[in-house]
Protein backbone atom coordinates (compact mmCIF):
# COMPACT_ATOMS: atom_id res chain seq x y z
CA UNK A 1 -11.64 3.42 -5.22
CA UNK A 2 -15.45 3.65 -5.22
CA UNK A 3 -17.26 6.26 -7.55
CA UNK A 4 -18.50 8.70 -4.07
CA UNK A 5 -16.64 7.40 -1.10
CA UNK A 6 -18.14 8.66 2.14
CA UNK A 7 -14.64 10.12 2.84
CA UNK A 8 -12.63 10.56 -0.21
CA UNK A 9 -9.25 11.61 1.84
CA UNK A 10 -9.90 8.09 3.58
CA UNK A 11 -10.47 6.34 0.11
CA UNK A 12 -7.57 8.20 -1.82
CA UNK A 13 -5.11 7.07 1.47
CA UNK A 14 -5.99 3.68 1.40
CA UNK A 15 -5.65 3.93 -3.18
CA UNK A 16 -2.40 5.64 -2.52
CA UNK A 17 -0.88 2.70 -0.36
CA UNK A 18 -2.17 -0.11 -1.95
CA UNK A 19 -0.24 1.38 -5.40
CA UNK A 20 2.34 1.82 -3.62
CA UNK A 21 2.60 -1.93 -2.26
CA UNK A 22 1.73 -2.91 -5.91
CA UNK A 23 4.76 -0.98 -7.35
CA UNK A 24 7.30 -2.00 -4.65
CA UNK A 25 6.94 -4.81 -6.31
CA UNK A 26 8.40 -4.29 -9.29
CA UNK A 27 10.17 -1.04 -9.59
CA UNK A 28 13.39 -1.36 -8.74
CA UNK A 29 15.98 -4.29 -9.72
CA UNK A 30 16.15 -5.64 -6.45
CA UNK A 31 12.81 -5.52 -4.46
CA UNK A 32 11.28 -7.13 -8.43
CA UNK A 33 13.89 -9.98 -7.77
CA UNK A 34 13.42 -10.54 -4.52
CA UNK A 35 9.32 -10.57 -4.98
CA UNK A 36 9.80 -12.93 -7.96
CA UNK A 37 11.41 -15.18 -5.64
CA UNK A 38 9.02 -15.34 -3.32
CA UNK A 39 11.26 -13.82 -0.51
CA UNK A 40 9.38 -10.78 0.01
CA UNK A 41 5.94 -9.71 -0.21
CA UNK A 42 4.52 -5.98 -0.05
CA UNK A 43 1.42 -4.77 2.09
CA UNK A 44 -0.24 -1.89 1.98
CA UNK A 45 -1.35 -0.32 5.22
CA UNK A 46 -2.14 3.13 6.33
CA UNK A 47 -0.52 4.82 9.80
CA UNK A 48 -2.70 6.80 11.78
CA UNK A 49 -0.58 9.39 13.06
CA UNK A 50 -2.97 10.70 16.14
CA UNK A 51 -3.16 7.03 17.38
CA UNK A 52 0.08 5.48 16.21
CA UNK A 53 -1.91 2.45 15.13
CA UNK A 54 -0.89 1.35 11.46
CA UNK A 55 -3.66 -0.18 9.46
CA UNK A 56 -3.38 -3.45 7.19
CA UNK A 57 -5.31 -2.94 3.76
């Protein structure tokens, strides 16, 4: 996250899901098998509730 984000409840969102994508991948047993297979992959994105639209990071 930049040092003074314009919004920092926009910047800590977009943190929070991309650590989240980073440890789906290796927390549990099976999701760390199946991404050191190559059979999954996790994204990050961020759902805008007012629009519905999700957001790809």
């Amino acid at each position: 996250m930049a040092d003074s984000p314009a919004d920092l409840l926009v910047a800590a969102t977009a943190q929070n899901a991309e650590n989240d994508a980073t440890r789906a991948e290796s927390d549990g047993p099976i999701l760390s098998e199946l991404h050191g297979s190559g059979n999954i992959r996790s994204a990050a994105t961020v759902y805008e509730i007012s629009t519905g639209q999700g957001t790809f990071l």
